[in-house]
C-alpha atoms as a PDB file:
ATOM      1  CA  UNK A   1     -12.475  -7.849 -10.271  1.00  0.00           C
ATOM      2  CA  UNK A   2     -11.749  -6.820  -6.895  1.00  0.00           C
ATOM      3  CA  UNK A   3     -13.622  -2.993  -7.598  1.00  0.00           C
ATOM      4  CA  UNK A   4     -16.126  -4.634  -9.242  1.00  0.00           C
ATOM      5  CA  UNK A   5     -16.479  -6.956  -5.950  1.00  0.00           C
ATOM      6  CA  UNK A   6     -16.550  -4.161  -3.771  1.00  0.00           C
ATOM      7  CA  UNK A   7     -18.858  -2.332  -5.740  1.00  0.00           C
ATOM      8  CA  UNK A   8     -21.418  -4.812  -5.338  1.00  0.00           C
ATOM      9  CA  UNK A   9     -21.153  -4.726  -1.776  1.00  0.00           C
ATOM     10  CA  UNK A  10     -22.124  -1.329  -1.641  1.00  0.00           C
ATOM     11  CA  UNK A  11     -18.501   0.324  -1.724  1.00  0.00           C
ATOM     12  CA  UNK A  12     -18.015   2.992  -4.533  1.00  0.00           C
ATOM     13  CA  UNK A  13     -14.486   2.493  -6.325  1.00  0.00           C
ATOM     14  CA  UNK A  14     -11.679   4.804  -8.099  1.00  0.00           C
ATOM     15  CA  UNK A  15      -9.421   3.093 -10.182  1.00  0.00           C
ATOM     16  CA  UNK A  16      -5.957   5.185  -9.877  1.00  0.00           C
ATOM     17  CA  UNK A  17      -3.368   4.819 -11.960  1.00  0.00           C
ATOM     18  CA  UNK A  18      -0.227   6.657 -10.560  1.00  0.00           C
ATOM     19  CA  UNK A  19       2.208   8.381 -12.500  1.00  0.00           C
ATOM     20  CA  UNK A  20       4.014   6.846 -15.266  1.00  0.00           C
ATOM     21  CA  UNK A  21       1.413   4.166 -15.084  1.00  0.00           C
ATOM     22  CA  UNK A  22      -1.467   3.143 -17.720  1.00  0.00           C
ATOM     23  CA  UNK A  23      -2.574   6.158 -19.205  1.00  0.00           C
ATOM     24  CA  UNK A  24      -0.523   8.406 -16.646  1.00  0.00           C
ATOM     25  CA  UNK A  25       1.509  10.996 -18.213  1.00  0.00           C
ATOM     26  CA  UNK A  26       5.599  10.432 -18.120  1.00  0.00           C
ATOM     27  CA  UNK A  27       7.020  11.311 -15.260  1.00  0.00           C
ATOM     28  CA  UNK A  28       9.688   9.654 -12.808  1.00  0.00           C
ATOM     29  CA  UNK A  29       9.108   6.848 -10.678  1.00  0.00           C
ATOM     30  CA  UNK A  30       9.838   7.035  -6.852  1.00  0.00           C
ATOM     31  CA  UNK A  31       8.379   3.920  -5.318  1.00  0.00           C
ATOM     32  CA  UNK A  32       5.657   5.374  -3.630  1.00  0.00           C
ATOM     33  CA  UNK A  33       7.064   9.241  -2.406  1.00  0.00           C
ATOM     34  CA  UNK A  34       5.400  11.123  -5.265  1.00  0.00           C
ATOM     35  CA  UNK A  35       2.549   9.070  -5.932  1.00  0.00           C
ATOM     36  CA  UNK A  36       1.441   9.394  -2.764  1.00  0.00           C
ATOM     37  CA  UNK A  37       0.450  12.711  -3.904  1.00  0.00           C
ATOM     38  CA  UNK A  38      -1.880  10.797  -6.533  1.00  0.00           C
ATOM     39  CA  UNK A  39      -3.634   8.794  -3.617  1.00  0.00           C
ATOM     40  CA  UNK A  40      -4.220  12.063  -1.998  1.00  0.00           C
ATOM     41  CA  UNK A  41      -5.365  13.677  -5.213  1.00  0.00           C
ATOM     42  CA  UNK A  42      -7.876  10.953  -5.816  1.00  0.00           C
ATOM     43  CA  UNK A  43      -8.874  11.408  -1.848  1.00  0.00           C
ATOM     44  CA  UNK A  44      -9.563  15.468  -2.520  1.00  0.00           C
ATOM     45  CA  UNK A  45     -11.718  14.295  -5.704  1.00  0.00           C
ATOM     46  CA  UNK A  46     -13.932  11.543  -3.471  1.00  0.00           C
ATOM     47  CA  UNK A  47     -14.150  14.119  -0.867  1.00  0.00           C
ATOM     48  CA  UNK A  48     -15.226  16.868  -3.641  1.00  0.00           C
ATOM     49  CA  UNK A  49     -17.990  14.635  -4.712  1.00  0.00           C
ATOM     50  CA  UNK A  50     -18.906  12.954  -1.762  1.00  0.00           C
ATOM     51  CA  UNK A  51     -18.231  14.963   1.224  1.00  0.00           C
ATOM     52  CA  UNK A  52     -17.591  13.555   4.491  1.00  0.00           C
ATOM     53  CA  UNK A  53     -17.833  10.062   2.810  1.00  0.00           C
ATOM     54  CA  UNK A  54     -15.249   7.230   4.634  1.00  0.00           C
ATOM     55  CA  UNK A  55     -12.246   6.780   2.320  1.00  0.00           C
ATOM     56  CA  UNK A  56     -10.227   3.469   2.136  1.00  0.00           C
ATOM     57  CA  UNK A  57      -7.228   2.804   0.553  1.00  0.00           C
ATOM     58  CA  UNK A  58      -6.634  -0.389  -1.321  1.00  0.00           C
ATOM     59  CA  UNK A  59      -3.475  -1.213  -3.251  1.00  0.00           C
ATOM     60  CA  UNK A  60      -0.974  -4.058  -4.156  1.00  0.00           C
ATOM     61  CA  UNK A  61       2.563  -3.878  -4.429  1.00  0.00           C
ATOM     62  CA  UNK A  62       3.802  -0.614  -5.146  1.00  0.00           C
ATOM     63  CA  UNK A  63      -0.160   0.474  -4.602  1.00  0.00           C
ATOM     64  CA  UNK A  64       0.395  -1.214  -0.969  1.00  0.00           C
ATOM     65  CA  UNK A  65       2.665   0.419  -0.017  1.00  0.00           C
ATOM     66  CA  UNK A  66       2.163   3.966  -1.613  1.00  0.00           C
ATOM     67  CA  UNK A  67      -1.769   3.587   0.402  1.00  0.00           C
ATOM     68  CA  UNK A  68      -0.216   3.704   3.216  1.00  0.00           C
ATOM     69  CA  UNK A  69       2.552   6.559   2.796  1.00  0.00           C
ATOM     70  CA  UNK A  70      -0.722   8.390   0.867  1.00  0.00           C
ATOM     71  CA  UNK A  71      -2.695   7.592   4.387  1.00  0.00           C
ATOM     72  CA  UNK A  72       0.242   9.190   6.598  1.00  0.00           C
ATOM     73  CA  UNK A  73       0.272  12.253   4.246  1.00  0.00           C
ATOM     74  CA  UNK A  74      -3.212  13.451   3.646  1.00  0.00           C
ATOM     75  CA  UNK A  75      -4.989  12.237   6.817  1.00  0.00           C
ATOM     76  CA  UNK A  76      -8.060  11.329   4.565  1.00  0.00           C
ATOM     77  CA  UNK A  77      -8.393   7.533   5.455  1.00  0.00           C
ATOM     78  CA  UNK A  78     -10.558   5.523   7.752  1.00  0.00           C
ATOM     79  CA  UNK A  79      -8.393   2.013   6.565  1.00  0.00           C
ATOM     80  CA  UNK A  80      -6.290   0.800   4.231  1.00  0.00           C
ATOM     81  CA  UNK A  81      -5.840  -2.289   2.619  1.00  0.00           C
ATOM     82  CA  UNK A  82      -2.519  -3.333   1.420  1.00  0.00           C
ATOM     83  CA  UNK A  83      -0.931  -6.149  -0.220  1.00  0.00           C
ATOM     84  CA  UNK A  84       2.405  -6.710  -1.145  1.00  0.00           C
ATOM     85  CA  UNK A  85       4.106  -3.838   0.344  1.00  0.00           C
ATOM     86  CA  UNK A  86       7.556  -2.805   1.181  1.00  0.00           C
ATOM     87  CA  UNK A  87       9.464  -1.466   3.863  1.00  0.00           C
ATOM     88  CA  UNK A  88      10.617   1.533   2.698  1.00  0.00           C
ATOM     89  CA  UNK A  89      12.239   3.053  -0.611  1.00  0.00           C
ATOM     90  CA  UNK A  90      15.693   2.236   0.759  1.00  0.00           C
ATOM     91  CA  UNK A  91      14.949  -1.218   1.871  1.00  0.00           C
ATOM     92  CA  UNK A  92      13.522  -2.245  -1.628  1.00  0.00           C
ATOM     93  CA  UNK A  93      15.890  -0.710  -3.364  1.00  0.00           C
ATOM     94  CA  UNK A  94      18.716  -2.736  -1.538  1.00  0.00           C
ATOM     95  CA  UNK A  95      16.816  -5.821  -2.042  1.00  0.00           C
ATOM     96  CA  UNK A  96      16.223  -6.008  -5.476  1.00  0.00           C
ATOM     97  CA  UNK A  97      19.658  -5.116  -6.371  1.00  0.00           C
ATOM     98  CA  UNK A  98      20.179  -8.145  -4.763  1.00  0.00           C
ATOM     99  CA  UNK A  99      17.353 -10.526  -5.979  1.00  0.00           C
ATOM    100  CA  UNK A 100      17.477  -9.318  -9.500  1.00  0.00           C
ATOM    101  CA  UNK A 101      20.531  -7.838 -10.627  1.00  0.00           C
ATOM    102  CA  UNK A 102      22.778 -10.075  -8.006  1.00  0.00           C
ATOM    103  CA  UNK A 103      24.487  -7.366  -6.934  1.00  0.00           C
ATOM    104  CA  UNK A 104      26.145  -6.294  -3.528  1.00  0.00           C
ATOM    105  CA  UNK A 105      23.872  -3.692  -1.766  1.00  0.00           C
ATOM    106  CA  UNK A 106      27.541  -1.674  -1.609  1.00  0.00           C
ATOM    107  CA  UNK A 107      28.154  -0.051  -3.486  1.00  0.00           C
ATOM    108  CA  UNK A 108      25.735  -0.809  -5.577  1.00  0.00           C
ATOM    109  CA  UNK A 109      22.201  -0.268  -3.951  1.00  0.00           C
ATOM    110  CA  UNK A 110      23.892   2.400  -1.742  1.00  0.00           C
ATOM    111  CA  UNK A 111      24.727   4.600  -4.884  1.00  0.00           C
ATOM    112  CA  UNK A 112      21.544   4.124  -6.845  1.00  0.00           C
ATOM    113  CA  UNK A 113      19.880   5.995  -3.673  1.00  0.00           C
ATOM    114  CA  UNK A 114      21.626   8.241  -2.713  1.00  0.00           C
ATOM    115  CA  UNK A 115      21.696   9.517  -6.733  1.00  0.00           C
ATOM    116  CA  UNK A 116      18.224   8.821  -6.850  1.00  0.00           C
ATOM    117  CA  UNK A 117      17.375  10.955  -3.958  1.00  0.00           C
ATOM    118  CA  UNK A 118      19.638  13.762  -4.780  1.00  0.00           C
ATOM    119  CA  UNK A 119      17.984  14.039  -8.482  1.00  0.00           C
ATOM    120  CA  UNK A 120      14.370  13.645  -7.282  1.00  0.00           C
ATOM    121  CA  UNK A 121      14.907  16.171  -4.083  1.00  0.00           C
ATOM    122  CA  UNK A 122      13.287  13.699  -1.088  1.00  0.00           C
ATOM    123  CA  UNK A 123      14.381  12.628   2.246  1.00  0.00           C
ATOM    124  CA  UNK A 124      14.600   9.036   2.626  1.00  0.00           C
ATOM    125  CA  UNK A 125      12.201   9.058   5.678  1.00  0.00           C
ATOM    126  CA  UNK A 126       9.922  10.330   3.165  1.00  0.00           C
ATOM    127  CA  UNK A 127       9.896   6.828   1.920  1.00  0.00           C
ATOM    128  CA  UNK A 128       9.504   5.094   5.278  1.00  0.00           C
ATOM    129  CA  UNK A 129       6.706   2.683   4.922  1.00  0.00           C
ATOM    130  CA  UNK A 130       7.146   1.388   8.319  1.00  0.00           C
ATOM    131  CA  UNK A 131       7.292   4.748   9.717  1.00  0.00           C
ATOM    132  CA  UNK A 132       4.154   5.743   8.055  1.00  0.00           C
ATOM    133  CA  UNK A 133       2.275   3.026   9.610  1.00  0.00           C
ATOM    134  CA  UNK A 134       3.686   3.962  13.019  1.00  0.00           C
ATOM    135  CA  UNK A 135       2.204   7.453  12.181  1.00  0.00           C
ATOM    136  CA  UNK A 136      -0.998   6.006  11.740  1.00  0.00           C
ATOM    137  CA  UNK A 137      -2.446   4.202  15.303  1.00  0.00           C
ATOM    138  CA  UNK A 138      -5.841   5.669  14.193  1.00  0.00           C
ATOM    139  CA  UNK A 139      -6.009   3.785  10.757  1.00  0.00           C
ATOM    140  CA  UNK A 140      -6.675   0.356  11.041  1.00  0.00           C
ATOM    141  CA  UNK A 141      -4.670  -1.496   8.123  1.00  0.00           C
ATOM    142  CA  UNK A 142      -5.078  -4.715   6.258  1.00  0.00           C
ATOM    143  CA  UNK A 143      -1.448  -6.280   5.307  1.00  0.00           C
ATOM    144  CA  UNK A 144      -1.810  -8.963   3.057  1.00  0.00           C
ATOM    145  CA  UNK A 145       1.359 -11.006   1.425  1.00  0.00           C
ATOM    146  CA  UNK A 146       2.150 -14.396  -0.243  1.00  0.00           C
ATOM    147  CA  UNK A 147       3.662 -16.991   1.450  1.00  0.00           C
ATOM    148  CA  UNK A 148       6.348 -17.300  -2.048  1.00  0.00           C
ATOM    149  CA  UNK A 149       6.501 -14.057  -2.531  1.00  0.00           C
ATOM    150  CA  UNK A 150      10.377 -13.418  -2.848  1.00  0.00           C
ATOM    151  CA  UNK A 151      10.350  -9.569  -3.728  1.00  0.00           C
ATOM    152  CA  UNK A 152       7.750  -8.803  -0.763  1.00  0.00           C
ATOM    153  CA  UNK A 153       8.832 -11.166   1.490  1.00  0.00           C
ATOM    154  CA  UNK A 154       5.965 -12.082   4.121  1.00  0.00           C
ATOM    155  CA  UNK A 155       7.924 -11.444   7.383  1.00  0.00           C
ATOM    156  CA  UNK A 156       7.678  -7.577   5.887  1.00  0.00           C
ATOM    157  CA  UNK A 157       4.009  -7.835   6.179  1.00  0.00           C
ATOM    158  CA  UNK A 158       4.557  -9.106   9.404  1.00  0.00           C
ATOM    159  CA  UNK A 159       6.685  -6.126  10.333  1.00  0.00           C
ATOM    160  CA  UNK A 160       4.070  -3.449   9.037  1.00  0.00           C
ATOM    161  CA  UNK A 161       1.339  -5.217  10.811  1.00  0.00           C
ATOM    162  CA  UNK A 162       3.813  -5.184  14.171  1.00  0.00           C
ATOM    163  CA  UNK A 163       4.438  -1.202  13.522  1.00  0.00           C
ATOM    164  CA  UNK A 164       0.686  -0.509  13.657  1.00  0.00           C
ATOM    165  CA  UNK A 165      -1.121   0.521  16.541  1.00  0.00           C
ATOM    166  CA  UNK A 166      -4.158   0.229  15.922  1.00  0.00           C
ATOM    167  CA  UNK A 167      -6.350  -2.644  17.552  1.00  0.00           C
ATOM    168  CA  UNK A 168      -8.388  -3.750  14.442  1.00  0.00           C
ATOM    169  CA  UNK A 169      -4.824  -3.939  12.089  1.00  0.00           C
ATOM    170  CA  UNK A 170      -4.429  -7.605  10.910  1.00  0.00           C
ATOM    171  CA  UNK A 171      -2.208  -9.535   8.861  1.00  0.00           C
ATOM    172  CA  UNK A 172      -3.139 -12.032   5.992  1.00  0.00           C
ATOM    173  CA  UNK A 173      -0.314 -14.781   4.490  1.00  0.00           C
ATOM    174  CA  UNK A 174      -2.013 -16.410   1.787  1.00  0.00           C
ATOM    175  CA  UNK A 175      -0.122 -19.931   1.490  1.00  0.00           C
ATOM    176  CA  UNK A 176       1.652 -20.525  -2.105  1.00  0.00           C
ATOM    177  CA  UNK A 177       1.267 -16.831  -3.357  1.00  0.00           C
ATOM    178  CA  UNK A 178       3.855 -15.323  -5.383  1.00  0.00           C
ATOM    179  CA  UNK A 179       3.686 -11.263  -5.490  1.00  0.00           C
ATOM    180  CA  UNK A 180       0.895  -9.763  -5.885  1.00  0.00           C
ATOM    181  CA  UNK A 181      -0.774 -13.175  -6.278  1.00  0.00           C
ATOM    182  CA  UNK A 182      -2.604 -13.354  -2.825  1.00  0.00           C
ATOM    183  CA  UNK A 183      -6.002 -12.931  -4.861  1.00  0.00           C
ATOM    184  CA  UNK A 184      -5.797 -14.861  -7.632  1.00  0.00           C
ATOM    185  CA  UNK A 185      -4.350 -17.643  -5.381  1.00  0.00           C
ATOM    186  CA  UNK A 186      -7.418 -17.979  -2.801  1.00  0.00           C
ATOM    187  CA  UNK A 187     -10.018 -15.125  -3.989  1.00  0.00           C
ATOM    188  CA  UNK A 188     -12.516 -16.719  -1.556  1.00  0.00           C
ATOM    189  CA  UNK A 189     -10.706 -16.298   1.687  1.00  0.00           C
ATOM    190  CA  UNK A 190      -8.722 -12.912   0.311  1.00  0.00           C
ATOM    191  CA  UNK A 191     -12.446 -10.987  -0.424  1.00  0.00           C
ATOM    192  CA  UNK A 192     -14.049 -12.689   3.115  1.00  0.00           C
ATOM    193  CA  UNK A 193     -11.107 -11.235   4.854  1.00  0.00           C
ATOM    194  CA  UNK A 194     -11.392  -7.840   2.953  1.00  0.00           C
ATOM    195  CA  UNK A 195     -14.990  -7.288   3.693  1.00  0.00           C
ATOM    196  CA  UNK A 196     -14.670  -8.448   7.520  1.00  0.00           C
ATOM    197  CA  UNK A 197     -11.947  -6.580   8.160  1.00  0.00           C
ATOM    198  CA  UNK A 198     -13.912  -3.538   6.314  1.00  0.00           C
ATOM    199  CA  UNK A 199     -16.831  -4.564   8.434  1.00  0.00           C
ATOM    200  CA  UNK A 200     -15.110  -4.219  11.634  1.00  0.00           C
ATOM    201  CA  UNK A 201     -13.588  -0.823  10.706  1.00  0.00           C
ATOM    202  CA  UNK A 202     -16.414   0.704   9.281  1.00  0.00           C
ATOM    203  CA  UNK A 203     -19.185  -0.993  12.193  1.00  0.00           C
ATOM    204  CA  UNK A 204     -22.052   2.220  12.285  1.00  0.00           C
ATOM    205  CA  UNK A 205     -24.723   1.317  10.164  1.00  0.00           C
ATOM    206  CA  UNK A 206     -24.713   4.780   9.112  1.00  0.00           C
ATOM    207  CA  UNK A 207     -21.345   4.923   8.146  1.00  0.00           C
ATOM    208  CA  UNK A 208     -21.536   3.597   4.263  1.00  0.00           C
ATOM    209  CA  UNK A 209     -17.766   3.793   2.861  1.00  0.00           C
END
């Protein structure tokens, strides 16, 4: 619903499904490191048939917060919207070891990543979703979260919104959202917000995204 919303505003849309998602081929799942690649692959295809067209990145969840380690690592953004996102690939890691599987984060979480990072053959600052947002003060970025939402925490939105530099960056808590329920819980005020925002980043009436 929310491509078909923006597409009849005027905004074209490509539906990506990352690896080992939907119709994806199998491959491992990093939490955002490798299918960053995807958002930039998607990015190189816009650009291929579109050139010099304004990109934005929209995602939820994992999609939040691989937009914006995909928007520190191809440079092919003029915003991002992102909902749901986490800190970094360490971060969530430790916390859902704790939320889900009640376990301590040593030596639990601590050995799941460091495994995990030695079999996959990344850095754990490539990972960083904070730090990719810092990287980013000419991107102005959407963070949206759910007031319940007990895997994404809101105070992490808060915290990605604080890393960003970028004077048009603003933060959305939509009250009684689980994760990745911010649109279904108030679709009205989450699209009004969108488009705004989108409004105010995009404000040449030349410039169509």
């Amino acid at each position: 619903m929310r491509a078909g919303e923006a597409s009849q505003r005027g905004y074209g849309a490509l539906p990506l499904e990352y690896r080992n998602h939907g119709e994806s081929g199998d491959a491992y799942t990093t939490l955002g490191i490798d299918e960053s690649q995807d958002v930039c692959a998607g990015a190189q295809f816009i650009e291929m048939l579109s050139p010099g067209r304004e990109k934005i990145f929209w995602g939820v969840s994992l999609g939040g917060s691989t937009a914006l380690l995909g928007a520190a690592r191809c440079r092919a953004v003029g915003a991002v919207v992102s909902g749901s996102a986490f800190l970094s690939f360490e971060e969530i890691v430790s916390h859902h070891v704790g939320l889900i599987f009640r376990l301590p984060e040593f030596p639990v979480a601590t050995l799941l990543i460091f495994l995990t990072r030695m079999r996959m053959g990344f850095e754990l600052e490539d990972g960083d979703v904070e730090r990719a947002v810092a990287a980013l003060p000419e991107v102005p970025v959407l963070f949206i979260a759910g007031s319940e939402d007990r895997r994404m925490p809101p105070d992490r939105a808060q915290r990605l919104y604080e890393a960003s530099a970028n004077p048009l960056s603003e933060v959305l808590i939509i009250e009684g959202a689980g994760h990745g329920r911010a649109f279904s819980q108030a679709p009205k005020l989450y699209l009004d917000t969108v488009f705004r925002f989108l409004s105010a980043a995009f404000p040449s009436a030349g410039l169509k995204p």
